[in-house]
Structure formats: C-alpha cells, structure tokens
PDB file of N, CA and C in Angstrom:
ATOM      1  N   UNK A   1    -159.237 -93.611  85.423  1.00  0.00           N
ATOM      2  CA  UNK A   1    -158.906 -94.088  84.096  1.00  0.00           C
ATOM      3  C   UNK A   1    -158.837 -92.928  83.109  1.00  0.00           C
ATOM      4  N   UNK A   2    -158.221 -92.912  82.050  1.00  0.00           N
ATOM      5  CA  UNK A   2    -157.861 -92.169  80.840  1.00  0.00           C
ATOM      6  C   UNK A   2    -158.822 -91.696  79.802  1.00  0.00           C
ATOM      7  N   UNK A   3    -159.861 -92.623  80.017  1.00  0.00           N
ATOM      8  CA  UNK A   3    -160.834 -93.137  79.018  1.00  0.00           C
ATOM      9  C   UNK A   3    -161.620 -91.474  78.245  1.00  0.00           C
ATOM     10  N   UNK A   4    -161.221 -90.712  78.813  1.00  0.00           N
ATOM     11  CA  UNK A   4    -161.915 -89.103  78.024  1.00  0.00           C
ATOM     12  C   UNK A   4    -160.500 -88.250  77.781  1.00  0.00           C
ATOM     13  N   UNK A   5    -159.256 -89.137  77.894  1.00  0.00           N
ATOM     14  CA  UNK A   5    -157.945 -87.892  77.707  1.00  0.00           C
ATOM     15  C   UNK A   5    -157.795 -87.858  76.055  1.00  0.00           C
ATOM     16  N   UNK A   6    -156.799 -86.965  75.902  1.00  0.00           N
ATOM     17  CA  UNK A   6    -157.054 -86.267  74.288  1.00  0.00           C
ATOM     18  C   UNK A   6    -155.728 -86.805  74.095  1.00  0.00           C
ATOM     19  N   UNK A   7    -155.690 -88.018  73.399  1.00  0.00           N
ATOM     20  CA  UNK A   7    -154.140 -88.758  73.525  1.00  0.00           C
ATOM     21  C   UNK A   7    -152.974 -87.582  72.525  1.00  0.00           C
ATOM     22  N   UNK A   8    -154.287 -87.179  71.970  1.00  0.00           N
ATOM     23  CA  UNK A   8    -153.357 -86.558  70.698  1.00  0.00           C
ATOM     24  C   UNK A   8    -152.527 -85.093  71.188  1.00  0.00           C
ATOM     25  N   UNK A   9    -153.056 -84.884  72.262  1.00  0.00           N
ATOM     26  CA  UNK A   9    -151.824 -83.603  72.727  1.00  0.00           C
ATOM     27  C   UNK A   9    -150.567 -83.530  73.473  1.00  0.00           C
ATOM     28  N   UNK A  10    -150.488 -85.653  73.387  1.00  0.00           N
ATOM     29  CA  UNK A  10    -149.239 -86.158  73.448  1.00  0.00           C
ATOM     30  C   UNK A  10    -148.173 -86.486  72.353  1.00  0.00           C
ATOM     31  N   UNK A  11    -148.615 -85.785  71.334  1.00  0.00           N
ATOM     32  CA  UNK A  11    -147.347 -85.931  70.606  1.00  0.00           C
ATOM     33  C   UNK A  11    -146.675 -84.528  70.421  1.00  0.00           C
ATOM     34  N   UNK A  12    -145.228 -85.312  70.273  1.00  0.00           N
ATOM     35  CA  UNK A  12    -144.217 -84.350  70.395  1.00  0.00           C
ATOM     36  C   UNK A  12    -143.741 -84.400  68.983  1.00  0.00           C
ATOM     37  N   UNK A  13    -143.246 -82.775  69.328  1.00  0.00           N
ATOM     38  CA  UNK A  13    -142.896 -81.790  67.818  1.00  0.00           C
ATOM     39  C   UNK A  13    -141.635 -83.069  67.051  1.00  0.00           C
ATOM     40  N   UNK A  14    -141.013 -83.249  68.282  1.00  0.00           N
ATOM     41  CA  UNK A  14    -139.769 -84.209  67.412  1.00  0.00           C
ATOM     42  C   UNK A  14    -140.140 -85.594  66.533  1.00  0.00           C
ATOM     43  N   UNK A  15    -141.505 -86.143  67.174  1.00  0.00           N
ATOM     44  CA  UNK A  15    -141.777 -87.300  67.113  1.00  0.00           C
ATOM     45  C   UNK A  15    -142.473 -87.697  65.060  1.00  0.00           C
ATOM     46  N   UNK A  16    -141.698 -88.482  64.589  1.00  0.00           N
ATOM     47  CA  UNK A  16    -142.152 -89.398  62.946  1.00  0.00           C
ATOM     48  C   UNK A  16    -143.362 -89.111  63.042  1.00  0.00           C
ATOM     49  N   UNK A  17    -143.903 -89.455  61.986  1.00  0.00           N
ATOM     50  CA  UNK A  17    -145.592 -90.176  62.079  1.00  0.00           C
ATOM     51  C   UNK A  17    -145.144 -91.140  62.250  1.00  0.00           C
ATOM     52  N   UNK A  18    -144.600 -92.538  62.393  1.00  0.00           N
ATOM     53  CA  UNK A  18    -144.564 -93.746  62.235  1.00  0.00           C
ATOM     54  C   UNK A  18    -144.659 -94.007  63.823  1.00  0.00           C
ATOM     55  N   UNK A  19    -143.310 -93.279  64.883  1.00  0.00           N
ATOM     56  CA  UNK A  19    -143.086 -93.369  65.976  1.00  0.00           C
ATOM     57  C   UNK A  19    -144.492 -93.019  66.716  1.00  0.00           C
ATOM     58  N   UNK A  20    -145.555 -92.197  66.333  1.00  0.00           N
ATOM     59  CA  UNK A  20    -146.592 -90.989  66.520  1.00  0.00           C
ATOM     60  C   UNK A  20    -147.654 -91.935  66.398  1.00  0.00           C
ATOM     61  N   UNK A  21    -147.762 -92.856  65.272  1.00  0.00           N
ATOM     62  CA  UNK A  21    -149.004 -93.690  65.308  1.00  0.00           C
ATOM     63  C   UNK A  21    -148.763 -94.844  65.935  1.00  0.00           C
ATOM     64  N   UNK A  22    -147.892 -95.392  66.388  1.00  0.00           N
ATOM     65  CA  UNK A  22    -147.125 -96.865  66.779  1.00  0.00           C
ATOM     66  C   UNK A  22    -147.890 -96.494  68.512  1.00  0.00           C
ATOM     67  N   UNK A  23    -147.555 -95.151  69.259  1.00  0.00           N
ATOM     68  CA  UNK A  23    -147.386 -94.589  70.486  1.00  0.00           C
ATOM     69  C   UNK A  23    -149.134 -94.633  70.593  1.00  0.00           C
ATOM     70  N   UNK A  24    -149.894 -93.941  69.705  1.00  0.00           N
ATOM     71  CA  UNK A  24    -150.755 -93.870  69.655  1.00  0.00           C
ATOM     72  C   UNK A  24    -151.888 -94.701  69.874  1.00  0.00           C
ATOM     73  N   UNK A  25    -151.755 -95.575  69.095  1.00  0.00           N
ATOM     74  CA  UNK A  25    -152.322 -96.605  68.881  1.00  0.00           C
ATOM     75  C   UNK A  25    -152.187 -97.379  70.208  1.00  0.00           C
ATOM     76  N   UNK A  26    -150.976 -97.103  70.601  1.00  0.00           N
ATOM     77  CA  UNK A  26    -151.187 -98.244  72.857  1.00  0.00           C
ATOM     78  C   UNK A  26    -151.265 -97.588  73.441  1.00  0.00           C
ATOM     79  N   UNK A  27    -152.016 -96.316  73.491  1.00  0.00           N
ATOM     80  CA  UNK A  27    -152.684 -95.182  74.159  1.00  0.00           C
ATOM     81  C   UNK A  27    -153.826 -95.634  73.703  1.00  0.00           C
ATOM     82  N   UNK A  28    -154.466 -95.764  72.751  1.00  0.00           N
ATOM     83  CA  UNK A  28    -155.856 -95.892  72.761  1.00  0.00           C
ATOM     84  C   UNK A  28    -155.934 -97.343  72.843  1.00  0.00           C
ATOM     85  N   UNK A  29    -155.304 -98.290  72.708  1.00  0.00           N
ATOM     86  CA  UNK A  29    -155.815 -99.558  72.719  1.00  0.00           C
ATOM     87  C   UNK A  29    -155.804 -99.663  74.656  1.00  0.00           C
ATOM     88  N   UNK A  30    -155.066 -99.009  75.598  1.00  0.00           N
ATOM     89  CA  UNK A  30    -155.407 -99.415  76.698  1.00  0.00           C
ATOM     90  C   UNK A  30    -155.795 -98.292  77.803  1.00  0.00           C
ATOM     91  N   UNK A  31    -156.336 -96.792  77.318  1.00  0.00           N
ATOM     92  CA  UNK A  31    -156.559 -95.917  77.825  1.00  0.00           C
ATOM     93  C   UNK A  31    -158.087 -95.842  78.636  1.00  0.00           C
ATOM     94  N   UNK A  32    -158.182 -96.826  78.798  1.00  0.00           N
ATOM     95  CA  UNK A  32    -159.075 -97.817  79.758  1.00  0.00           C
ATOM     96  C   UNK A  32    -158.994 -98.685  80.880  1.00  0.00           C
ATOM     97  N   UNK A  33    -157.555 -98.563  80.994  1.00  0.00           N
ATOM     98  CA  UNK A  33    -156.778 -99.565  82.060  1.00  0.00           C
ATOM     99  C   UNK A  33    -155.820 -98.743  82.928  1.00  0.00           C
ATOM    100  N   UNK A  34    -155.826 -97.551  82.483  1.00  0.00           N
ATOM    101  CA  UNK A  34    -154.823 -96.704  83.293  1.00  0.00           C
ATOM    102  C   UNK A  34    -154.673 -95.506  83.260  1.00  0.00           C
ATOM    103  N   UNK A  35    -154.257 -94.590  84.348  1.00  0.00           N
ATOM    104  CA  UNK A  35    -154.567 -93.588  84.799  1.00  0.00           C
ATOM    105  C   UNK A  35    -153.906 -92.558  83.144  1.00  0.00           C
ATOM    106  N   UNK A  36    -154.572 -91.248  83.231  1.00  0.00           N
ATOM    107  CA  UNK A  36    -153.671 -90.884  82.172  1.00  0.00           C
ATOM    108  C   UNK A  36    -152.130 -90.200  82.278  1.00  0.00           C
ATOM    109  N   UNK A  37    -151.509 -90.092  83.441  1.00  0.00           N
ATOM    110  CA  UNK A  37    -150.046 -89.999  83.640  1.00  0.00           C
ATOM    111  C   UNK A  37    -149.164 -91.301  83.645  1.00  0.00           C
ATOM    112  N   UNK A  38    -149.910 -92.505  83.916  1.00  0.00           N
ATOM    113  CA  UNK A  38    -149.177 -94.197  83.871  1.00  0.00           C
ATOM    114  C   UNK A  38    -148.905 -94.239  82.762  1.00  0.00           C
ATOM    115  N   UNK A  39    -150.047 -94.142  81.411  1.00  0.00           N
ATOM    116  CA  UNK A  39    -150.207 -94.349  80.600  1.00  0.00           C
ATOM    117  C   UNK A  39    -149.710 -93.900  79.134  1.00  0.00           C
ATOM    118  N   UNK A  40    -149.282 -92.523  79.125  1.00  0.00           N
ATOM    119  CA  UNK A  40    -148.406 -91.944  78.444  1.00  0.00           C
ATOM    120  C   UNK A  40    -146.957 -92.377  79.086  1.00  0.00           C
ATOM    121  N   UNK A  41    -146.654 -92.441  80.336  1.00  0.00           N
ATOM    122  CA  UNK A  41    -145.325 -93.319  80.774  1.00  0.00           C
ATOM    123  C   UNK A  41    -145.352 -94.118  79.750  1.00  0.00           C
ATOM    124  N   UNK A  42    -146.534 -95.503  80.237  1.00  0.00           N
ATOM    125  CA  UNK A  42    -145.791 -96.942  79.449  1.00  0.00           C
ATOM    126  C   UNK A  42    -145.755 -96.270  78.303  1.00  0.00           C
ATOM    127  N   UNK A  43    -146.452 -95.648  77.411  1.00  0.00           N
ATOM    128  CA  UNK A  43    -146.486 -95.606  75.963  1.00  0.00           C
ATOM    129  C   UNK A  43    -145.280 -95.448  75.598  1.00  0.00           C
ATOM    130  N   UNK A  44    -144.882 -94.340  76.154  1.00  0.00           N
ATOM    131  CA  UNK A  44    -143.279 -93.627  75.846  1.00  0.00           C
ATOM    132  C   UNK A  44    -142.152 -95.039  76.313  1.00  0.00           C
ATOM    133  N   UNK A  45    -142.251 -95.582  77.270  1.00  0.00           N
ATOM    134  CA  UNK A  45    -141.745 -96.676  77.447  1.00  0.00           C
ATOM    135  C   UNK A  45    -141.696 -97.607  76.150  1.00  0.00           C
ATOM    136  N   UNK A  46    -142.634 -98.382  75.549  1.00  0.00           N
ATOM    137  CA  UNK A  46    -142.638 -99.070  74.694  1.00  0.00           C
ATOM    138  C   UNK A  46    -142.194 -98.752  73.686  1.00  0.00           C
ATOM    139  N   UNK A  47    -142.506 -97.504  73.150  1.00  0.00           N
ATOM    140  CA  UNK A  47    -141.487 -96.705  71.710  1.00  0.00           C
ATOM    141  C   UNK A  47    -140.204 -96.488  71.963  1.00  0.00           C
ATOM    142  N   UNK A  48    -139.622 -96.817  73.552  1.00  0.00           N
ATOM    143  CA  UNK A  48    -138.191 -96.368  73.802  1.00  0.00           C
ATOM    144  C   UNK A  48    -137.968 -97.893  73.060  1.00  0.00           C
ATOM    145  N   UNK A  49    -137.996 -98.906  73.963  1.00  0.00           N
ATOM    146  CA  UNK A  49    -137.842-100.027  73.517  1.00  0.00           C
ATOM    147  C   UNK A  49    -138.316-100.437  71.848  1.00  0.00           C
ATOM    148  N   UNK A  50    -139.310-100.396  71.640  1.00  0.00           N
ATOM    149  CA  UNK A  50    -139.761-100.445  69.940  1.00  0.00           C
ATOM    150  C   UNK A  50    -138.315 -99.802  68.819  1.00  0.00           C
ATOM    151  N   UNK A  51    -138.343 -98.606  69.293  1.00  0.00           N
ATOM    152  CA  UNK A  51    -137.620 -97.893  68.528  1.00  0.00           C
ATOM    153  C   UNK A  51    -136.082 -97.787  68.421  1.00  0.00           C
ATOM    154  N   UNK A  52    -135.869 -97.955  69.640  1.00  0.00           N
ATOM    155  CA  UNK A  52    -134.520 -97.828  69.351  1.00  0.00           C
ATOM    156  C   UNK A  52    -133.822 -98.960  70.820  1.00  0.00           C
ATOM    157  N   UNK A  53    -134.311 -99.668  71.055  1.00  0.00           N
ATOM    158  CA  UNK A  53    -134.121-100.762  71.843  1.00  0.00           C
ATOM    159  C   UNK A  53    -133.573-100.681  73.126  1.00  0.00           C
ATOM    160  N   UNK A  54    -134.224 -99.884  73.720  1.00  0.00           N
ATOM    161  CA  UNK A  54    -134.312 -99.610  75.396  1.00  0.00           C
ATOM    162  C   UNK A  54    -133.985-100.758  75.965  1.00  0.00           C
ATOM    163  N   UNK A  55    -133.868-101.002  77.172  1.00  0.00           N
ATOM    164  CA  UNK A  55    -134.290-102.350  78.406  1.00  0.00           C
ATOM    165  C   UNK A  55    -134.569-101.353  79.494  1.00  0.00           C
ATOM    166  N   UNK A  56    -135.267-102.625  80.139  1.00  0.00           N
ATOM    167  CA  UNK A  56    -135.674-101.856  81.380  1.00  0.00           C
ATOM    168  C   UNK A  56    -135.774-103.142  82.235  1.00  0.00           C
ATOM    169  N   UNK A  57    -135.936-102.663  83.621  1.00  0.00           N
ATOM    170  CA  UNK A  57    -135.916-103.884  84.972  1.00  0.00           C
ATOM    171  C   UNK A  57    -137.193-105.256  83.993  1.00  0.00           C
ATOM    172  N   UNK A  58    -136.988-106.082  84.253  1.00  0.00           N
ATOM    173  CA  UNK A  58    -137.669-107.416  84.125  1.00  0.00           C
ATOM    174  C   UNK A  58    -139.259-107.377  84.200  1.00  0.00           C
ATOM    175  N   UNK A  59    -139.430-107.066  84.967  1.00  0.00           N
ATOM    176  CA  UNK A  59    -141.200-106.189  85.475  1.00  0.00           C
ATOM    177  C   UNK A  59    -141.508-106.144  84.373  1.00  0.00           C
ATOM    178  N   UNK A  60    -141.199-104.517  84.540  1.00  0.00           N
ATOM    179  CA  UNK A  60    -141.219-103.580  83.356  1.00  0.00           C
ATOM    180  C   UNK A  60    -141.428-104.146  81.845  1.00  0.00           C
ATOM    181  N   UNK A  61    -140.502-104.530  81.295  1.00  0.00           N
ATOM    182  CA  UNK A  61    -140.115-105.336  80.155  1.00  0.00           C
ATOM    183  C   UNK A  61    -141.755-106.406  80.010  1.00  0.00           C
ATOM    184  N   UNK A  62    -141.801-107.226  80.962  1.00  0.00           N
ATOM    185  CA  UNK A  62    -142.983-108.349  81.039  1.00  0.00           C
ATOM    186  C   UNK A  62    -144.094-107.472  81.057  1.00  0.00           C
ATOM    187  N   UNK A  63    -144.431-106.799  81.143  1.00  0.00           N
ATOM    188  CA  UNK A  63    -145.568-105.660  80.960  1.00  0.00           C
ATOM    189  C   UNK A  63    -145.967-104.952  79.884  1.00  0.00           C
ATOM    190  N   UNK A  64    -144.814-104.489  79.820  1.00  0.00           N
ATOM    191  CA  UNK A  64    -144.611-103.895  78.063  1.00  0.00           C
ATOM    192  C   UNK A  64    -144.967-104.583  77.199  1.00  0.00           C
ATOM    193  N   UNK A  65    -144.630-106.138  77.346  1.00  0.00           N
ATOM    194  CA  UNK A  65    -144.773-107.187  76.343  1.00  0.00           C
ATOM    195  C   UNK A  65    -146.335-107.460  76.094  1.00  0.00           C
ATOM    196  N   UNK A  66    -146.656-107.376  77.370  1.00  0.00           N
ATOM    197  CA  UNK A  66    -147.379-108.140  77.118  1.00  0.00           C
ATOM    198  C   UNK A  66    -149.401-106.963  76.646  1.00  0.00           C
ATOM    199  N   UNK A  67    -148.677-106.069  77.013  1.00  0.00           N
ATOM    200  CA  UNK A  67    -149.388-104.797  76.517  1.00  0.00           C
ATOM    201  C   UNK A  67    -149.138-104.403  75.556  1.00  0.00           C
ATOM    202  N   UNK A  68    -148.131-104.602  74.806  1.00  0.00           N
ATOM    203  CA  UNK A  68    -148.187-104.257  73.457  1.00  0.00           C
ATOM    204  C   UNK A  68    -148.039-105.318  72.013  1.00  0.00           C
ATOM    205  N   UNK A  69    -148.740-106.315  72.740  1.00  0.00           N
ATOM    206  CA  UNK A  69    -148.506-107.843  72.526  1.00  0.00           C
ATOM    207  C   UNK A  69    -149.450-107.851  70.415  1.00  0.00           C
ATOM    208  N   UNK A  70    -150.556-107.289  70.951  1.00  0.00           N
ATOM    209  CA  UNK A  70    -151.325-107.004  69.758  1.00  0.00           C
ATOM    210  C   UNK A  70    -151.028-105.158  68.546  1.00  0.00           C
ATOM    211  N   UNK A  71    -150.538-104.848  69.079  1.00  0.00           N
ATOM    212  CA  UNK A  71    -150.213-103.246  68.789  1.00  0.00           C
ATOM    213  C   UNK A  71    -148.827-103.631  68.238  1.00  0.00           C
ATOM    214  N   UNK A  72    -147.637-104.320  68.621  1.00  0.00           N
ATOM    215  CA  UNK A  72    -146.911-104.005  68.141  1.00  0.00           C
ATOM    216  C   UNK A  72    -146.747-105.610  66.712  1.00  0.00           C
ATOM    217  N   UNK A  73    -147.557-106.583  67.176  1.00  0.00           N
ATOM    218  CA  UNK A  73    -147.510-107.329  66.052  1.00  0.00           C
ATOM    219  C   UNK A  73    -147.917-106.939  64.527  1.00  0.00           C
ATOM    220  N   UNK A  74    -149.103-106.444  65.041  1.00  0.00           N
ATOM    221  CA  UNK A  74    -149.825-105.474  63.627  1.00  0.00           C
ATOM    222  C   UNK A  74    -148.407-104.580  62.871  1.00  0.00           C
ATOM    223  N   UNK A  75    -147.917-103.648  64.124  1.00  0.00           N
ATOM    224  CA  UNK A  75    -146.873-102.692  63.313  1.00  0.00           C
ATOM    225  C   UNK A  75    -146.032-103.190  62.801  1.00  0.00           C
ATOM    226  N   UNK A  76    -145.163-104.577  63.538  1.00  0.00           N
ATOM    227  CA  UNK A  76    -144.160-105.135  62.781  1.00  0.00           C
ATOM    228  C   UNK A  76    -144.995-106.292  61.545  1.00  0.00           C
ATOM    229  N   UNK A  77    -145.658-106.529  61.386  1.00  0.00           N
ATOM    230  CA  UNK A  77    -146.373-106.799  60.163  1.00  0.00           C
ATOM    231  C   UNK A  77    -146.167-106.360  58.963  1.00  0.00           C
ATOM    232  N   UNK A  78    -146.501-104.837  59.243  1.00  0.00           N
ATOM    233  CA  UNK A  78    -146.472-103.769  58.046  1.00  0.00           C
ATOM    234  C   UNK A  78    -145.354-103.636  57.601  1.00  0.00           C
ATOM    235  N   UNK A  79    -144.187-103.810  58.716  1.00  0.00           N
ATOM    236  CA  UNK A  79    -142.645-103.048  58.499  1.00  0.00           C
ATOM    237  C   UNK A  79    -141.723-104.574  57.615  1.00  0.00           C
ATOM    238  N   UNK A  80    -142.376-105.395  57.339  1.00  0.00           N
ATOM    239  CA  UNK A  80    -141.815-107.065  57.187  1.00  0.00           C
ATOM    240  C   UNK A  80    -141.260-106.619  55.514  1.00  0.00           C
ATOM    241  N   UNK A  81    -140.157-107.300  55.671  1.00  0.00           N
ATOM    242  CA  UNK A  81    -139.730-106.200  54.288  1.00  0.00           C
ATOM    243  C   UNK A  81    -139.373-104.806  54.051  1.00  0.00           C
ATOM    244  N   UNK A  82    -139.325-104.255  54.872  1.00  0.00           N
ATOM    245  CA  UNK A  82    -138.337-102.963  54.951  1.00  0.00           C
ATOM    246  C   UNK A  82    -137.289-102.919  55.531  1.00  0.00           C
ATOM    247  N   UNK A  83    -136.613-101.778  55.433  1.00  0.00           N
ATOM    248  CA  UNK A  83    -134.896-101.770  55.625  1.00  0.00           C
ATOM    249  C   UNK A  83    -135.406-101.516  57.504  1.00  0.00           C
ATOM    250  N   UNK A  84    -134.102-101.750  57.589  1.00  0.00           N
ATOM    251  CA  UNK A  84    -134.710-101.895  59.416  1.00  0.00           C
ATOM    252  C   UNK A  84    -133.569-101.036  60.018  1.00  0.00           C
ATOM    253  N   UNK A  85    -133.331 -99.802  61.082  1.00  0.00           N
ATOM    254  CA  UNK A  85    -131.738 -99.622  61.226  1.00  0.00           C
ATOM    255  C   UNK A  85    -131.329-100.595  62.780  1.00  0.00           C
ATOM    256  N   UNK A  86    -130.130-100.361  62.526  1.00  0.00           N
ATOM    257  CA  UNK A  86    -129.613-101.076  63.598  1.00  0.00           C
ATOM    258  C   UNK A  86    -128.108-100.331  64.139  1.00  0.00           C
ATOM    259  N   UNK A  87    -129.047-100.371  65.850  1.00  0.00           N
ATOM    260  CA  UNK A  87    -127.579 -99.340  66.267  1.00  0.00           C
ATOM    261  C   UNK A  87    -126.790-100.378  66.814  1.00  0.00           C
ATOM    262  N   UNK A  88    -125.260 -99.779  66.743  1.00  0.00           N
ATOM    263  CA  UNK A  88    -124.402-100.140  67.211  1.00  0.00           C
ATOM    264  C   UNK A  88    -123.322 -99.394  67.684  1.00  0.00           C
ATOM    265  N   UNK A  89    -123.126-100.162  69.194  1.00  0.00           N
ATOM    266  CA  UNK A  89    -122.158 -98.965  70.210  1.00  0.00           C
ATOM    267  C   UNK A  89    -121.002 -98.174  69.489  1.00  0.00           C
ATOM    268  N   UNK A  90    -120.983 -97.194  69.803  1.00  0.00           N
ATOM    269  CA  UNK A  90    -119.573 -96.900  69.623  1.00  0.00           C
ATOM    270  C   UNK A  90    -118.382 -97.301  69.026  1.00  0.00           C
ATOM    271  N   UNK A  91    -118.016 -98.198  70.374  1.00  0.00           N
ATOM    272  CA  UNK A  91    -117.109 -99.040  70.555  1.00  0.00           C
ATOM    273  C   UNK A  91    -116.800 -99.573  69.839  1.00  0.00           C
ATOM    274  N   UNK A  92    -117.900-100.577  69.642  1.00  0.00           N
ATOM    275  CA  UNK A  92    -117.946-102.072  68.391  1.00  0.00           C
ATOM    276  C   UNK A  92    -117.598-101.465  67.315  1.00  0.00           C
ATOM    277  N   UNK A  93    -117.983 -99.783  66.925  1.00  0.00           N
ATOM    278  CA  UNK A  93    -118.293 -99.518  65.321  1.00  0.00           C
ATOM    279  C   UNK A  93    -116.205 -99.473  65.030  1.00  0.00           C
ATOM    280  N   UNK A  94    -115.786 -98.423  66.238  1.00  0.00           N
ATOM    281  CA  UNK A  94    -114.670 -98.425  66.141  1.00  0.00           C
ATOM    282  C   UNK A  94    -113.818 -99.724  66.395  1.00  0.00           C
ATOM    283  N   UNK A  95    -113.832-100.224  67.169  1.00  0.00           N
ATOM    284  CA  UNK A  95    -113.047-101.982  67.092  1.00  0.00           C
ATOM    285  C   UNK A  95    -113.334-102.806  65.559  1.00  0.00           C
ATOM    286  N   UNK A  96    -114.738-102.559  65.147  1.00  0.00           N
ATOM    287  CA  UNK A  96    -114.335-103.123  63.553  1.00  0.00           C
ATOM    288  C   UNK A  96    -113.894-102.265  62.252  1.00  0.00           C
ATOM    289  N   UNK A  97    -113.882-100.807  62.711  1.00  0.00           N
ATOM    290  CA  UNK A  97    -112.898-100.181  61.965  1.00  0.00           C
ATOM    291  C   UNK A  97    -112.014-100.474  61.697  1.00  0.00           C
ATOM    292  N   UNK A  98    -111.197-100.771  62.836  1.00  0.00           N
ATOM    293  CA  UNK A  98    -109.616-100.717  62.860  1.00  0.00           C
ATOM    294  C   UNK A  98    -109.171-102.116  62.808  1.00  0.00           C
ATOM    295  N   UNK A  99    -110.416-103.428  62.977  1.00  0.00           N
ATOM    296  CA  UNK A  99    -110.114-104.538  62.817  1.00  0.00           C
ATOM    297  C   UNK A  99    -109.858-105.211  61.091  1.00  0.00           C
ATOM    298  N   UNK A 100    -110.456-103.675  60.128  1.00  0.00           N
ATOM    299  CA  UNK A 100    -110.720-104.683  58.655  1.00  0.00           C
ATOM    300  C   UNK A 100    -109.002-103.818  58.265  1.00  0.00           C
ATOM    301  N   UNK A 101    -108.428-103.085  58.333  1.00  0.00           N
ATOM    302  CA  UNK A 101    -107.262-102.684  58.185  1.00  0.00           C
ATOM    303  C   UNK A 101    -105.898-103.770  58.408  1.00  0.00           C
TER     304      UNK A 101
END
C-alpha cells in the first residue's frame, strides 16, 4: 500500500492548482487501497476523464466512478456556477463554420 508515499512529488510542472488539488485529493483519499504505482495511474486516469473528458474500457470507467464518487462531488460542488469549457472536435467546429454561411 501507498500509505507513507509523498503524493506531492507527483505533481507536474504543467499541471493548474485546480487540476493539482482535484488529483490530489484521490491520492490521499485512497492511498490506502493501492499500491503507489496503481495509484498515481488511476489518479491521472480520473483527471484525464474529469478534465478534459477521456473514456476508457467500461471496467475502468466503473472504477473511476466509483472511486472518485466523493472527491469529485465535493469538486464539482465548488465549480456550480462557473464558466465550464467545452471541447469540441475539429470537425464539428469546422462543419458549423461553414454551415452558418
């Protein structure tokens, strides 16, 4: 188990504070349940998905959920009322370009 790793020399130079405490926070809420190489996985897993809306195999996904079931309610709590971004492919951006013309 994880339970003596130094979560904090997992953050990366690129990484928000927002992305940084979100990651954080399901590192320490389950760094008791899993090894510390699993565990920075899922984390990074869940901020893929959190952040910018990953998928992953079905498993996966049902795991995530359900591990970040309390961690990520709290965060989207805070965020209720803020501007939110939202990506969109390519594709779509260009097909409704050329569709309002």
């Amino acid at each position: 188990m994880a339970e003596n790793m130094d979560v904090d020399k997992y953050r990366t130079f690129y990484e928000c504070d927002e992305h940084w405490e979100l990651k954080r926070a399901f590192m320490m809420a389950h760094k008791d349940r899993f090894s510390e190489e699993e565990l920075v996985c899922l984390a990074q897993v869940f901020t893929n998905i959190e952040f910018m809306g990953c998928k992953y195999p079905a498993e996966t996904m049902q795991l995530i959920a359900e591990l970040s079931k309390d961690v990520a309610a709290e965060f989207r709590k805070g965020r209720e009322g803020k501007l939110k971004r939202t990506f969109v492919a390519a594709s779509n951006a260009a097909a409704a370009k050329f569709s309002k013309k």
